[in-house]
Protein backbone atom coordinates (compact mmCIF):
# COMPACT_ATOMS: atom_id res chain seq x y z
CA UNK A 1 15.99 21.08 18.78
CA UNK A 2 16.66 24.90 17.84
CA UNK A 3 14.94 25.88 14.49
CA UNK A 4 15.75 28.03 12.26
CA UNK A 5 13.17 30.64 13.25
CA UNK A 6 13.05 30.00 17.18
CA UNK A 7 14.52 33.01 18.22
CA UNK A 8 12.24 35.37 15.80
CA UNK A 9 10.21 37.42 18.16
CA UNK A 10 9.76 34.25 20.52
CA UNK A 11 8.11 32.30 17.61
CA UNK A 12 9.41 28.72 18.10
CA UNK A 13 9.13 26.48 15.01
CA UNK A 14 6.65 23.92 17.36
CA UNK A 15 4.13 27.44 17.35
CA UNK A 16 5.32 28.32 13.56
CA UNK A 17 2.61 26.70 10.90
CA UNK A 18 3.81 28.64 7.56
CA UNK A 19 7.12 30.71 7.07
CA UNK A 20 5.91 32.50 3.83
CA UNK A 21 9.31 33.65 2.56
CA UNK A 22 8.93 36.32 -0.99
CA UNK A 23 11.94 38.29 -2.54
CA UNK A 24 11.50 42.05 -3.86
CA UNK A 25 14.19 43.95 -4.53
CA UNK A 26 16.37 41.55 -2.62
CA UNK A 27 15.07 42.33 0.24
CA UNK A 28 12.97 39.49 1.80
CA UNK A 29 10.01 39.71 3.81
CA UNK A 30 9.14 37.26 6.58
CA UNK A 31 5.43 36.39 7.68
CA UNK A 32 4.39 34.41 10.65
CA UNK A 33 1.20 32.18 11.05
CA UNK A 34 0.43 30.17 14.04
CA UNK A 35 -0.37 27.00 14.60
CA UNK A 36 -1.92 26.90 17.60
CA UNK A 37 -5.32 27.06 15.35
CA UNK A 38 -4.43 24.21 13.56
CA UNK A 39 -3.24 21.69 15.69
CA UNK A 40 -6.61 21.62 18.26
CA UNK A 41 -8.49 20.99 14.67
CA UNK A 42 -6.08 18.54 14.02
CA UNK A 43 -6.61 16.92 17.29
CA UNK A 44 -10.17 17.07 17.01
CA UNK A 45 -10.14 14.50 14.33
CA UNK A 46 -7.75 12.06 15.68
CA UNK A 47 -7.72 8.14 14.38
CA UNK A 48 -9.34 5.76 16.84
CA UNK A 49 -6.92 2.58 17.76
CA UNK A 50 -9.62 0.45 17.96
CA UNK A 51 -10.71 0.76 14.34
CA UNK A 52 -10.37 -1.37 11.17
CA UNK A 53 -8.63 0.55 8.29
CA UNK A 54 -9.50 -0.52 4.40
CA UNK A 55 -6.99 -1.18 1.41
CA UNK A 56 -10.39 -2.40 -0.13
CA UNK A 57 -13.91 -1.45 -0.49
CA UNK A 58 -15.94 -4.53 1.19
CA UNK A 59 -19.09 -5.34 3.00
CA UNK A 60 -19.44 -7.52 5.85
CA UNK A 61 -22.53 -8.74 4.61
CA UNK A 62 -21.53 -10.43 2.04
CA UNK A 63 -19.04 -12.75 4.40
CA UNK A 64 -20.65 -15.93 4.87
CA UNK A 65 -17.61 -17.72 6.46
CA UNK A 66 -14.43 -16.59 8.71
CA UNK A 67 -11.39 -17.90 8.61
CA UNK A 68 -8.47 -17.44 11.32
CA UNK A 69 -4.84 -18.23 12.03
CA UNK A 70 -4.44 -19.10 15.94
CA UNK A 71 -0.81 -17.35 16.86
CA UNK A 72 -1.13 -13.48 17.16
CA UNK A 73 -4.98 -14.06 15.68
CA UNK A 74 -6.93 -15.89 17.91
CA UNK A 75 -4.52 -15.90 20.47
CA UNK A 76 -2.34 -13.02 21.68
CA UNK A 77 0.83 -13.57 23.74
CA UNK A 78 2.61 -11.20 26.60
CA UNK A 79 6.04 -9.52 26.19
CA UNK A 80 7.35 -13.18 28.48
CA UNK A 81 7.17 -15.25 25.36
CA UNK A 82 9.43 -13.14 22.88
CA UNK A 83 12.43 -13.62 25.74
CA UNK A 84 12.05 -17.07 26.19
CA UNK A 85 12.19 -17.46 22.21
CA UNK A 86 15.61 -15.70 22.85
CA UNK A 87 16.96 -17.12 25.40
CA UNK A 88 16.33 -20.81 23.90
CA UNK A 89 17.80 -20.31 21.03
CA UNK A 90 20.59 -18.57 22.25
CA UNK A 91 20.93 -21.49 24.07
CA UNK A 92 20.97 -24.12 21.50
CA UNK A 93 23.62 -21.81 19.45
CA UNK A 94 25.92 -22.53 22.30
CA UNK A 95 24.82 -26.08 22.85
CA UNK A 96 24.16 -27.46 19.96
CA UNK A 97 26.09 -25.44 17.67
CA UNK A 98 29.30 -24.77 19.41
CA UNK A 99 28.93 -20.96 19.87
CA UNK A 100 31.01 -18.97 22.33
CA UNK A 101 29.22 -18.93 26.01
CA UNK A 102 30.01 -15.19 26.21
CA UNK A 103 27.13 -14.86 23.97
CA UNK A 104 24.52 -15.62 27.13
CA UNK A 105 25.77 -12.04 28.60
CA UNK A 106 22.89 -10.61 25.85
CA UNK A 107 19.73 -10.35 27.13
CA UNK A 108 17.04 -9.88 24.70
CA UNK A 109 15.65 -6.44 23.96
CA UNK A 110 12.09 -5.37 22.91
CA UNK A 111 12.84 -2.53 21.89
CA UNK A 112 15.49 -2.80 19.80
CA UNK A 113 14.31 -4.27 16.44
CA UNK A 114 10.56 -3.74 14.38
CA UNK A 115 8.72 -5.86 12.12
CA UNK A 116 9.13 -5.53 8.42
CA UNK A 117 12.76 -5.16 8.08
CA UNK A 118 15.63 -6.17 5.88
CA UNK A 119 18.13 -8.63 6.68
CA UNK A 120 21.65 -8.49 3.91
CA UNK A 121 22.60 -12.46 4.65
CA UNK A 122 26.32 -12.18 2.83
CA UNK A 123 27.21 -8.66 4.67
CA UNK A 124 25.35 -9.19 8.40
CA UNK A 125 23.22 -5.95 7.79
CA UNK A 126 19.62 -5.83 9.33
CA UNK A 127 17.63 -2.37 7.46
CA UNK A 128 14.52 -0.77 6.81
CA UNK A 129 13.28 -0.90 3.65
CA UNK A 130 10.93 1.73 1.71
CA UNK A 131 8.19 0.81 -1.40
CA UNK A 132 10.67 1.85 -3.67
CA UNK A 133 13.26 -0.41 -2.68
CA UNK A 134 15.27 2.48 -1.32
CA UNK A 135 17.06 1.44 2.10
CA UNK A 136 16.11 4.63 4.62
CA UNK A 137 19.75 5.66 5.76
CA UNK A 138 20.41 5.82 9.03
CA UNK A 139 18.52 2.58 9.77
CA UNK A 140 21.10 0.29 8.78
CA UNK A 141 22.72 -1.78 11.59
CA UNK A 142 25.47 -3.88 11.73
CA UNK A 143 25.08 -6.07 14.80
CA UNK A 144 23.91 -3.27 17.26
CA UNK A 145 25.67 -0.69 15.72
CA UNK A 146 24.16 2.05 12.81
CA UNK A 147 26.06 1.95 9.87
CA UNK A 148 27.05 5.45 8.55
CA UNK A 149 25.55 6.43 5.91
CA UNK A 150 28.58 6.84 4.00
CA UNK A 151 29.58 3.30 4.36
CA UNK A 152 25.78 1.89 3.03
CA UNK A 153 26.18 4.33 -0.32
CA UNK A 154 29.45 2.81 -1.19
CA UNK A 155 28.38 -0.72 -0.03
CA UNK A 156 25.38 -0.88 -2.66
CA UNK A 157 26.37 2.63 -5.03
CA UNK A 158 23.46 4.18 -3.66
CA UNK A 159 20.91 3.44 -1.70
CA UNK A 160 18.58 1.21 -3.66
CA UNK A 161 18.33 -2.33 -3.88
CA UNK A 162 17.76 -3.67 -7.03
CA UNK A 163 15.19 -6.73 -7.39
CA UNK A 164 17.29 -9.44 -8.13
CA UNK A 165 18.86 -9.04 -4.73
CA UNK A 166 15.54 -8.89 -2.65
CA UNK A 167 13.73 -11.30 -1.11
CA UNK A 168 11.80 -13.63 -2.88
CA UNK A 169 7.72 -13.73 -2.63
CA UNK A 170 7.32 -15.17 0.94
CA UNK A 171 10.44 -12.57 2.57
CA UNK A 172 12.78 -15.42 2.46
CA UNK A 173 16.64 -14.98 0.86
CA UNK A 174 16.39 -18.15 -1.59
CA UNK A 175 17.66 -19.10 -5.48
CA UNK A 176 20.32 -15.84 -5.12
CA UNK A 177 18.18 -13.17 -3.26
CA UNK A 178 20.25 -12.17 -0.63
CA UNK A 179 17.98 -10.26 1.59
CA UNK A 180 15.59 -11.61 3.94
CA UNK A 181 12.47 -9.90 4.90
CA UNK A 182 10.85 -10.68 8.99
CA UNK A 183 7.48 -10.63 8.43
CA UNK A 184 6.07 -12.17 11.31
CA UNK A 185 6.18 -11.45 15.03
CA UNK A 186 7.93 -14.08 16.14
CA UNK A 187 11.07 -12.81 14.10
CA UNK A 188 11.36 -10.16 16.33
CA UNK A 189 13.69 -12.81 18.80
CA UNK A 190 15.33 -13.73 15.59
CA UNK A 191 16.57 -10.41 14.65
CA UNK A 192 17.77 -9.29 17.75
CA UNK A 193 19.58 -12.30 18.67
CA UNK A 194 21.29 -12.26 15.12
CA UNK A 195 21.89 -8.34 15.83
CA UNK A 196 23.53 -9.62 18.90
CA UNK A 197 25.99 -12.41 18.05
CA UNK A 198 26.83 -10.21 15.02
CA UNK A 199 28.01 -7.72 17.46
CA UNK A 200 29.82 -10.12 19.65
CA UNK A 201 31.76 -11.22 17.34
CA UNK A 202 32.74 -7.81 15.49
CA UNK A 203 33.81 -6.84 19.37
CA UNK A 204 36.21 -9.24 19.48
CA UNK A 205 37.51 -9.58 16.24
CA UNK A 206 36.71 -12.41 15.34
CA UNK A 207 37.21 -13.61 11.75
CA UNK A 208 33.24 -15.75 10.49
CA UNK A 209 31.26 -15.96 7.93
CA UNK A 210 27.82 -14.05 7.85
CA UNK A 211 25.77 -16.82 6.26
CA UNK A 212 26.76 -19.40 8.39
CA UNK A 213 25.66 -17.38 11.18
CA UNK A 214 22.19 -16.58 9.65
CA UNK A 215 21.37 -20.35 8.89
CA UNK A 216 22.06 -20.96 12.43
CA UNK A 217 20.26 -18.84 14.28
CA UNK A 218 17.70 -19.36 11.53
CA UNK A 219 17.76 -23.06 12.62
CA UNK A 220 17.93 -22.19 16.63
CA UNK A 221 14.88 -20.14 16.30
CA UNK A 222 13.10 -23.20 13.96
CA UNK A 223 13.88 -25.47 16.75
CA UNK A 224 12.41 -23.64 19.43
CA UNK A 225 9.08 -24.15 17.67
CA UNK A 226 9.76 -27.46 16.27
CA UNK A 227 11.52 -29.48 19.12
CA UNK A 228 8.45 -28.04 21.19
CA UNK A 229 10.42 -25.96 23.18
CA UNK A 230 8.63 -22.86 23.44
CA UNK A 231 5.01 -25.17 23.11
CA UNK A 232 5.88 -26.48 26.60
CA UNK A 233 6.51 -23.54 27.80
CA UNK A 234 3.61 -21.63 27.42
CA UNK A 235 1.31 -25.07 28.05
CA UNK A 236 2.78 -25.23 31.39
CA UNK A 237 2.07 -21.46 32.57
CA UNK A 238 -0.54 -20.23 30.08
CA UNK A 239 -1.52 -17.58 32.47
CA UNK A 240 2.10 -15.95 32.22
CA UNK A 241 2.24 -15.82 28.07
CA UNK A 242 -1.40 -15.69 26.87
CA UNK A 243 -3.60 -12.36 27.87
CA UNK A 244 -6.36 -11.04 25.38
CA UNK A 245 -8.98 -14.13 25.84
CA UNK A 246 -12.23 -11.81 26.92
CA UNK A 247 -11.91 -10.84 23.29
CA UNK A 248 -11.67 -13.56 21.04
CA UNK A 249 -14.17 -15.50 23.10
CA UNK A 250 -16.69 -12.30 22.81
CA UNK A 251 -15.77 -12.44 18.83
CA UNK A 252 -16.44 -15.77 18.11
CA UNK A 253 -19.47 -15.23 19.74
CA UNK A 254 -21.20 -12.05 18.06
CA UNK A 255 -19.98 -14.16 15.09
CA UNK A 256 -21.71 -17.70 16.11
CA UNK A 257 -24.89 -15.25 17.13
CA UNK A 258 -25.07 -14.16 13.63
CA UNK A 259 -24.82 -17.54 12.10
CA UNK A 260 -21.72 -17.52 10.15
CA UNK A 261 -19.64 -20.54 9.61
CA UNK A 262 -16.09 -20.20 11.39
CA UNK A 263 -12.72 -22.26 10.66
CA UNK A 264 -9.22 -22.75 11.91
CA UNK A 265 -6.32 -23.48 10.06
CA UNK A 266 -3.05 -22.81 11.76
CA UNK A 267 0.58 -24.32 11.89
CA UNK A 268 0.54 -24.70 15.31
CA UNK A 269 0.16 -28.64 17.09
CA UNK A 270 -3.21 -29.97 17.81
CA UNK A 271 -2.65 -30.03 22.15
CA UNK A 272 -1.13 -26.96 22.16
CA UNK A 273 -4.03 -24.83 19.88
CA UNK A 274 -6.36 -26.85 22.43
CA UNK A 275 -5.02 -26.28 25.65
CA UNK A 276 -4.65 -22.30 24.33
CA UNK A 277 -8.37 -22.52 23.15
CA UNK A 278 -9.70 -23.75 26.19
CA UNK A 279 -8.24 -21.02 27.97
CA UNK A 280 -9.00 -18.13 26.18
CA UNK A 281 -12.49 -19.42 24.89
CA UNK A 282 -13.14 -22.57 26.80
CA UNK A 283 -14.13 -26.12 26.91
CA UNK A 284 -16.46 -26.17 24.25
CA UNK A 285 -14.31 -23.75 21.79
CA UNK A 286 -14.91 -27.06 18.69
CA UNK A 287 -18.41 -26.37 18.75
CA UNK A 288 -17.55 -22.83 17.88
CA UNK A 289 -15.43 -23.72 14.55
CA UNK A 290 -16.98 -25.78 11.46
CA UNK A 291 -13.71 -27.13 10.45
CA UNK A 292 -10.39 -27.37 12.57
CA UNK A 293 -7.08 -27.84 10.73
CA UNK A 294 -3.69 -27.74 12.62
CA UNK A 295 0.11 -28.33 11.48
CA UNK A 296 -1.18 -26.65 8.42
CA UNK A 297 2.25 -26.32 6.91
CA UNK A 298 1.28 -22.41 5.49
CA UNK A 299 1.98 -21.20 2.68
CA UNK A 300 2.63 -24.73 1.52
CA UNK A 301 -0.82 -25.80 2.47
CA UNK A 302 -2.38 -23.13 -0.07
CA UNK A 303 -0.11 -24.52 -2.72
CA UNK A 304 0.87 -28.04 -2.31
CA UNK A 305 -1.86 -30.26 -3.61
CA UNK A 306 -0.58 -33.47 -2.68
CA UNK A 307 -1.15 -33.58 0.97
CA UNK A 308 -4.43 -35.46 2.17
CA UNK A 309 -6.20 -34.53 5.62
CA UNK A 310 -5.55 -37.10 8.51
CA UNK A 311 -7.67 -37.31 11.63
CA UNK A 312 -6.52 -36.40 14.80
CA UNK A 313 -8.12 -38.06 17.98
CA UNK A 314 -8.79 -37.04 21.15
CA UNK A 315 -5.17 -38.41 22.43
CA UNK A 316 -3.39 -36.88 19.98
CA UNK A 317 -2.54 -39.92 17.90
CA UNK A 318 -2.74 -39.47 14.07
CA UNK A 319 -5.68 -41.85 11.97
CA UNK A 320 -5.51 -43.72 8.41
CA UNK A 321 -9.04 -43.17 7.45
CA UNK A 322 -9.94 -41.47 3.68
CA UNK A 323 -11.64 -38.05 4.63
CA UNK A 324 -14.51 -37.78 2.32
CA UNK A 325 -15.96 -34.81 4.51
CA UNK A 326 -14.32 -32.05 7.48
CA UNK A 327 -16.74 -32.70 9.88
CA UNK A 328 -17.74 -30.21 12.90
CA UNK A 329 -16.24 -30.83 15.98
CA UNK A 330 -13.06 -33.08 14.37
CA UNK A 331 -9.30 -32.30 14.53
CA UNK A 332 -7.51 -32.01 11.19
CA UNK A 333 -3.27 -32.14 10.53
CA UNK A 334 -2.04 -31.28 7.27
CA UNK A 335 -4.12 -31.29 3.77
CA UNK A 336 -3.96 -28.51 1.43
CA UNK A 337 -6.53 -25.53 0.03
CA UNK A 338 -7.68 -27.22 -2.75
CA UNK A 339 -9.03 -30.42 -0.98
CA UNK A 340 -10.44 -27.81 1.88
CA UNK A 341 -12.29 -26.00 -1.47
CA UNK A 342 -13.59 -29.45 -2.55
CA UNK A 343 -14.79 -30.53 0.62
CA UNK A 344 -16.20 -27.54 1.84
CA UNK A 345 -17.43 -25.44 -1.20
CA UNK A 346 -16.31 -22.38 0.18
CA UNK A 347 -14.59 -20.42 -2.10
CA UNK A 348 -14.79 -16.48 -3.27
CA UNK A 349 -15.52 -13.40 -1.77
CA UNK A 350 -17.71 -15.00 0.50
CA UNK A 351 -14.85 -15.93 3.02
CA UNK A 352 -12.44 -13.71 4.93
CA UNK A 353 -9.75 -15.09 6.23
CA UNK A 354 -7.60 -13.05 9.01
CA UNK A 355 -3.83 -13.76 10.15
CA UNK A 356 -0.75 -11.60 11.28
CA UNK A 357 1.43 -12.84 8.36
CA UNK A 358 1.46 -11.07 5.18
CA UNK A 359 3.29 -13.33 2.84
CA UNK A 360 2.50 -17.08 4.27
CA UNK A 361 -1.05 -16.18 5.34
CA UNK A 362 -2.89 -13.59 3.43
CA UNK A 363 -0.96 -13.17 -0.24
CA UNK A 364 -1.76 -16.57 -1.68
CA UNK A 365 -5.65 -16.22 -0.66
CA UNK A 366 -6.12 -13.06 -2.61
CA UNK A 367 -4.25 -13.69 -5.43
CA UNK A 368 -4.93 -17.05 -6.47
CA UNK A 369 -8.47 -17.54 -4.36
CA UNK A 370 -10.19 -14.36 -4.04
CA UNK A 371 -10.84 -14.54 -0.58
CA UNK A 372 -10.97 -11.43 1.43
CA UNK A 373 -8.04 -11.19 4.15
CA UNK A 374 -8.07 -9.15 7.03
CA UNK A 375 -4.05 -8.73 8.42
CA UNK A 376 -4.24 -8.50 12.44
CA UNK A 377 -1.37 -5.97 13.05
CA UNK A 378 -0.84 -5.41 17.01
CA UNK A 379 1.76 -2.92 16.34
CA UNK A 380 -0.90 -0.71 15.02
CA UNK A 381 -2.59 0.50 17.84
CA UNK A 382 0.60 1.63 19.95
CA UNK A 383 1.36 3.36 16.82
CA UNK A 384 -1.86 5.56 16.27
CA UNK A 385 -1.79 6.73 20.08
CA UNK A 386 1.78 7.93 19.56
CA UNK A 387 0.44 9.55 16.27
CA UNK A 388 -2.51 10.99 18.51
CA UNK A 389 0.05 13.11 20.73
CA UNK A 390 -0.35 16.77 20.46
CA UNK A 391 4.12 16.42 20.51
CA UNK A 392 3.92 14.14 17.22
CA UNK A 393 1.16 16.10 15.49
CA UNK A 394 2.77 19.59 15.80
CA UNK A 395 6.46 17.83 15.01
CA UNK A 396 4.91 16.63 11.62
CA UNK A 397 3.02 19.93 11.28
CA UNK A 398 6.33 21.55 11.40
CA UNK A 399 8.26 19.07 9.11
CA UNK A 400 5.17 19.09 6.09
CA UNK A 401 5.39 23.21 6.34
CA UNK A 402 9.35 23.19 6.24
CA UNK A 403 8.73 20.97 3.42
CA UNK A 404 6.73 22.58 1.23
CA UNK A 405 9.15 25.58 2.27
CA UNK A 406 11.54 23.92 0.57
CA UNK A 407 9.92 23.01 -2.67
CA UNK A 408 8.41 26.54 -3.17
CA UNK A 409 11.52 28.59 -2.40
CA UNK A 410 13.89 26.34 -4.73
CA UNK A 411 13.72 28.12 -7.75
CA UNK A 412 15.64 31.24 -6.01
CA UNK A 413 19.58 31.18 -6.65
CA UNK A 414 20.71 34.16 -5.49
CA UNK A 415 23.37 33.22 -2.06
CA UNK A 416 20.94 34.01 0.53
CA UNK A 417 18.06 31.94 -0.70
CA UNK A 418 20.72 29.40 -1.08
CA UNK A 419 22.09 29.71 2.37
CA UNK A 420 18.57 29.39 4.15
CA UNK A 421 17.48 26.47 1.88
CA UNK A 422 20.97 24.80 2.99
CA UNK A 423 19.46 25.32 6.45
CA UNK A 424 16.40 24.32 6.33
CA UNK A 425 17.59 21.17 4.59
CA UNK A 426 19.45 20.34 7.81
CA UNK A 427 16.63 21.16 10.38
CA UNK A 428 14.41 18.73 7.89
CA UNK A 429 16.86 16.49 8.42
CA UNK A 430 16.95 16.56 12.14
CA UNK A 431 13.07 16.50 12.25
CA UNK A 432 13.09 13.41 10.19
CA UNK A 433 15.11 11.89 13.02
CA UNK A 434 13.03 13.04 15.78
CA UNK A 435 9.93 11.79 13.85
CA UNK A 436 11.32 8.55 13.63
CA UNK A 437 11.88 8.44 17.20
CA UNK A 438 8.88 8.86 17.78
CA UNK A 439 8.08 4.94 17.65
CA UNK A 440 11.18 3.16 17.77
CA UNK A 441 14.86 4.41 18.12
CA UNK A 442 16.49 2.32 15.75
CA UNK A 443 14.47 2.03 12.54
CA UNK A 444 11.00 4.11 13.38
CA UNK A 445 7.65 3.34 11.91
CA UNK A 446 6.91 0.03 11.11
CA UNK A 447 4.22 1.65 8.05
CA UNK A 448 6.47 4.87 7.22
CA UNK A 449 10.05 5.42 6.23
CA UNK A 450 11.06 9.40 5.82
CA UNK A 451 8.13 10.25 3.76
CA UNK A 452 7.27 6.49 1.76
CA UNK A 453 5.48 3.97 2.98
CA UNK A 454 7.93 0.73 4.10
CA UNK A 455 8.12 -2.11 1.87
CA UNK A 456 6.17 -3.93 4.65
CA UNK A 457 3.22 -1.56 4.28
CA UNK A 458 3.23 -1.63 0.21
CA UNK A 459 2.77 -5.87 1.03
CA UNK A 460 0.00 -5.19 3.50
CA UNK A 461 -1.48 -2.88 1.03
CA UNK A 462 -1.40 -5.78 -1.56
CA UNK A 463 -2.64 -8.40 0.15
CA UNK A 464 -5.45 -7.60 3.18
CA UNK A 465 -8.05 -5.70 2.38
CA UNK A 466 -8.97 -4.43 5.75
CA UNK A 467 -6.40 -4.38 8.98
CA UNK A 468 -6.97 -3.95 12.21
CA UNK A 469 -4.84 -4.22 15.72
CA UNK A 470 -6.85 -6.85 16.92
CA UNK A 471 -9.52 -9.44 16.07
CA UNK A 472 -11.43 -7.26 19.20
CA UNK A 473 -11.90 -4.47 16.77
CA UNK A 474 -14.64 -6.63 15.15
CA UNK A 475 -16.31 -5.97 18.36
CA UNK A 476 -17.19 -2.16 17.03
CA UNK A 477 -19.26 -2.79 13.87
CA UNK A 478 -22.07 -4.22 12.70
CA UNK A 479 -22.15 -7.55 10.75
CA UNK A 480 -23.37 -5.51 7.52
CA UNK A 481 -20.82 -3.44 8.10
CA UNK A 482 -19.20 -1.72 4.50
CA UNK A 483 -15.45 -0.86 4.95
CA UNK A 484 -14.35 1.96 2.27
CA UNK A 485 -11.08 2.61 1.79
CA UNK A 486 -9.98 6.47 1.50
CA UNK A 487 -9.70 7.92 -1.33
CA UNK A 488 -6.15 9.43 -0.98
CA UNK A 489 -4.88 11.56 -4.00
CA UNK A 490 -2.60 10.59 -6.24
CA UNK A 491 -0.05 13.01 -7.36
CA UNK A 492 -1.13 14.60 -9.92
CA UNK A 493 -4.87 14.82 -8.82
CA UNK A 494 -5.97 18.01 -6.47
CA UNK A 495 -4.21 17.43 -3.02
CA UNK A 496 -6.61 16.85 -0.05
CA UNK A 497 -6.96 19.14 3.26
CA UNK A 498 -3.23 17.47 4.50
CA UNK A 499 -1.59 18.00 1.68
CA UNK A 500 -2.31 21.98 1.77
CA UNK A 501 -0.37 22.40 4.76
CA UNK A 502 2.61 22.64 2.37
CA UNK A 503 1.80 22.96 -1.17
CA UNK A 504 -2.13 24.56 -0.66
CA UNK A 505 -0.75 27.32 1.95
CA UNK A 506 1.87 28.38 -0.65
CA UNK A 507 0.06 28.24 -3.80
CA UNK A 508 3.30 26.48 -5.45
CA UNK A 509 3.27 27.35 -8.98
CA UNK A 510 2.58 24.98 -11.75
CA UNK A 511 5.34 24.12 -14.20
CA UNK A 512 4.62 27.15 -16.14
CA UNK A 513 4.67 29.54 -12.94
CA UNK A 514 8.04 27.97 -12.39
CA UNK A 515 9.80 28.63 -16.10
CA UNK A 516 8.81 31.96 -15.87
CA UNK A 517 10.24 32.55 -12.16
CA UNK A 518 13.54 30.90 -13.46
């Protein structure tokens, strides 16, 4: 990318850390600093990916009893399973559902599509989403196309997207909301193959309707799952999809070691979370976990207080008994949160509970239990090691100092001010883009739009209080451990050492600096 200052004395914008611009007598003056003493202090202090991160201040110590999900928890699966998820269900669209066999030329991509995003049901768009309900332009996609940005602003007169039309509380488009939110990982299939058929059909003209085709690859994906499809699968070459078990075995035993109660509640079927169990922690992985619960039916089970426990025996086959207590070593299917409270006593701040999905496994624990939730985010780690490259830190170096650039030299009207703020606008621009490439072509960061966090990040700040790539992470601290969150400054509180590199540097004036300029 050529910058605005590149050819300047052979000072390339990558080198360039502050472009103090000041007017005197029209004439303007032009000084250089470099930031080749910067970015080795930067990199100096770079984030570890094996850490756990805080949303909220909390001590290990005070967890008596752990809690996990088993898919993408306990259990992590290889880059094989997310095809086969695609492929099925791009079969059963054309078997079961009657759609076109050209639609078996798309293969499925991992690197097309993030966690997180948008999906419009009634107009076929998949977008990312920021806090502020703002879609980031430029990551809107219809099929495997970006929409221009032109096209979005007259689609929704503007760019944001008012409540009523968002998802509802677990991501899902239900009672009018029209978008749906992928929170989980296995939605990653999901939205490509939409993303796909979308764009075979807009290739070849062909006249459908959008949420016909969302309910039924909605209902292909469901049945992959349900009809035991992908279950088989995975039991029949576990080697191939499951990788990761040194670690959760060495977890659950530092954990076990220091005498803390451990359960399992998961939607998954009891021979498949068994066969997986054995593998990755072994035969005896019951005597591990105090309770056991599978075909938990989340988020229903933490709401639905109808459902009783069953029994589940050692062939599989379902039992009539009255539970009066979850014993160790016993299978459970079904039941619901508030018999697991009454049976078990274990309520409060006392238990963390961990899973990769926001909505149907974290949110109802800490706002209507006050558990603590820890949200296992695998996408983190690749993230942080692209955000440790000496490329990405002087990039964003760059983009924060032609940022504050442009918020300091505003308040100058005169033509040529005008003409290099018009151009600096544009190079921000095209940094934003290269920033976003960064991590993913398409839509970017799966925490970050342009400069506000994603919707998906505002939920994870809401609802986990600590986050981590992996259940390994555990592996690095202490069982006393305290986790405290940053303390990152709000807007109108003193900016910390990051924040100077654009409005510290420049010493922007305060409102009453800036009437007096103007």
């Amino acid at each position: 990318m050529q910058h605005y200052f590149s050819n300047r004395s052979g000072v390339s914008a990558a080198t360039c850390l502050v472009e103090m611009v000041s007017f005197h007598g029209g004439a303007r003056r032009v000084s250089v600093l470099r930031a080749a003493e910067l970015v080795p202090s930067i990199m100096s202090n770079m984030l570890n990916p094996d850490a756990i991160f805080s949303n909220n201040e909390m001590s290990l110590s005070d967890i008596e009893i752990y809690g996990f999900d088993y898919d993408y928890t306990l259990v992590f699966y290889s880059k094989h399973l997310h095809t086969l998820i695609f492929n099925a269900a791009r079969d059963l669209l054309i078997n079961e559902h009657r759609y076109p066999a050209e639609i078996r030329k798309y293969d499925y991509d991992p690197n097309f599509a993030i966690r997180g995003l948008h999906y419009d049901v009634h107009r076929a768009l998949l977008m990312k989403i920021d806090a502020f309900h703002y879609i980031q332009l430029g990551t809107v996609y219809r099929g495997l196309s970006v929409v221009p940005d032109e096209e979005v602003i007259a689609m929704y007169d503007g760019s944001h997207v008012p409540l009523e039309q968002m998802s509802d509380f677990y991501g899902k488009s239900s009672q009018g909301n029209t978008m749906k939110q992928f929170m989980d990982i296995f939605s990653l299939p999901e939205m490509t193959l939409l993303s796909c058929v979308n764009e075979y059909f807009l290739k070849n003209n062909i006249d459908y309707e959008p949420v016909h085709l969302y309910k039924d690859v909605k209902d292909s994906i469901r049945d992959v799952h349900i009809k035991g499809i992908m279950y088989r699968a995975i039991e029949a070459d576990i080697e191939k999809y499951i990788c990761y078990a040194e670690q959760t075995r060495a977890v659950l035993a530092k954990l076990a070691d220091h005498g803390k109660k451990m359960f399992l509640i998961t939607n998954s079927p009891s021979s498949f979370v068994d066969k997986g169990m054995k593998f990755i922690v072994g035969k005896d992985w019951r005597d591990l976990f105090d309770v056991v619960i599978v075909q938990a039916d989340k988020p229903n089970f933490f709401n639905d207080k109808r459902r009783p426990f069953r029994k589940v025996n050692e062939r599989g086959v379902l039992l009539w008994d009255k539970i009066h207590k979850l014993q160790k070593g016993q299978i459970y299917k079904q039941g619901n949160l508030y018999e697991f409270l009454k049976l078990t006593g274990w309520r409060g701040s006392k238990v963390l509970y961990f899973g990769d999905h926001i909505y149907s496994d974290l949110a109802d624990l800490t706002l209507k239990h006050g558990w603590r939730t820890g949200a296992i985010i695998p996408e983190l780690r690749s993230e942080i090691k692209i955000m440790n490259t000496e490329k990405y830190i002087q990039t964003m170096t760059w983009l924060q100092t032609l940022t504050g650039l442009l918020e300091h030299m505003q308040v100058h009207r005169d033509p040529d001010s005008q003409m290099i703020l018009e151009e600096w606008k544009k190079e921000r621009k095209e940094m934003r883009e290269m920033n976003r490439n960064f991590f993913n072509a398409q839509f970017g960061s799966l925490f970050r739009t342009d400069e506000n966090p994603t919707y998906f990040l505002r939920r994870l700040s809401r609802f986990a209080d600590i986050y981590m790539a992996s259940l390994s992470c555990l592996l690095n601290y202490e069982p006393d451990y305290t986790f405290y969150p940053r303390r990152t400054p709000l807007q109108h509180e003193l900016p910390g050492w990051s924040d100077q590199l654009c409005t510290g540097t420049f010493r922007i004036p305060f409102l009453q600096e800036t009437v007096q300029i103007k």
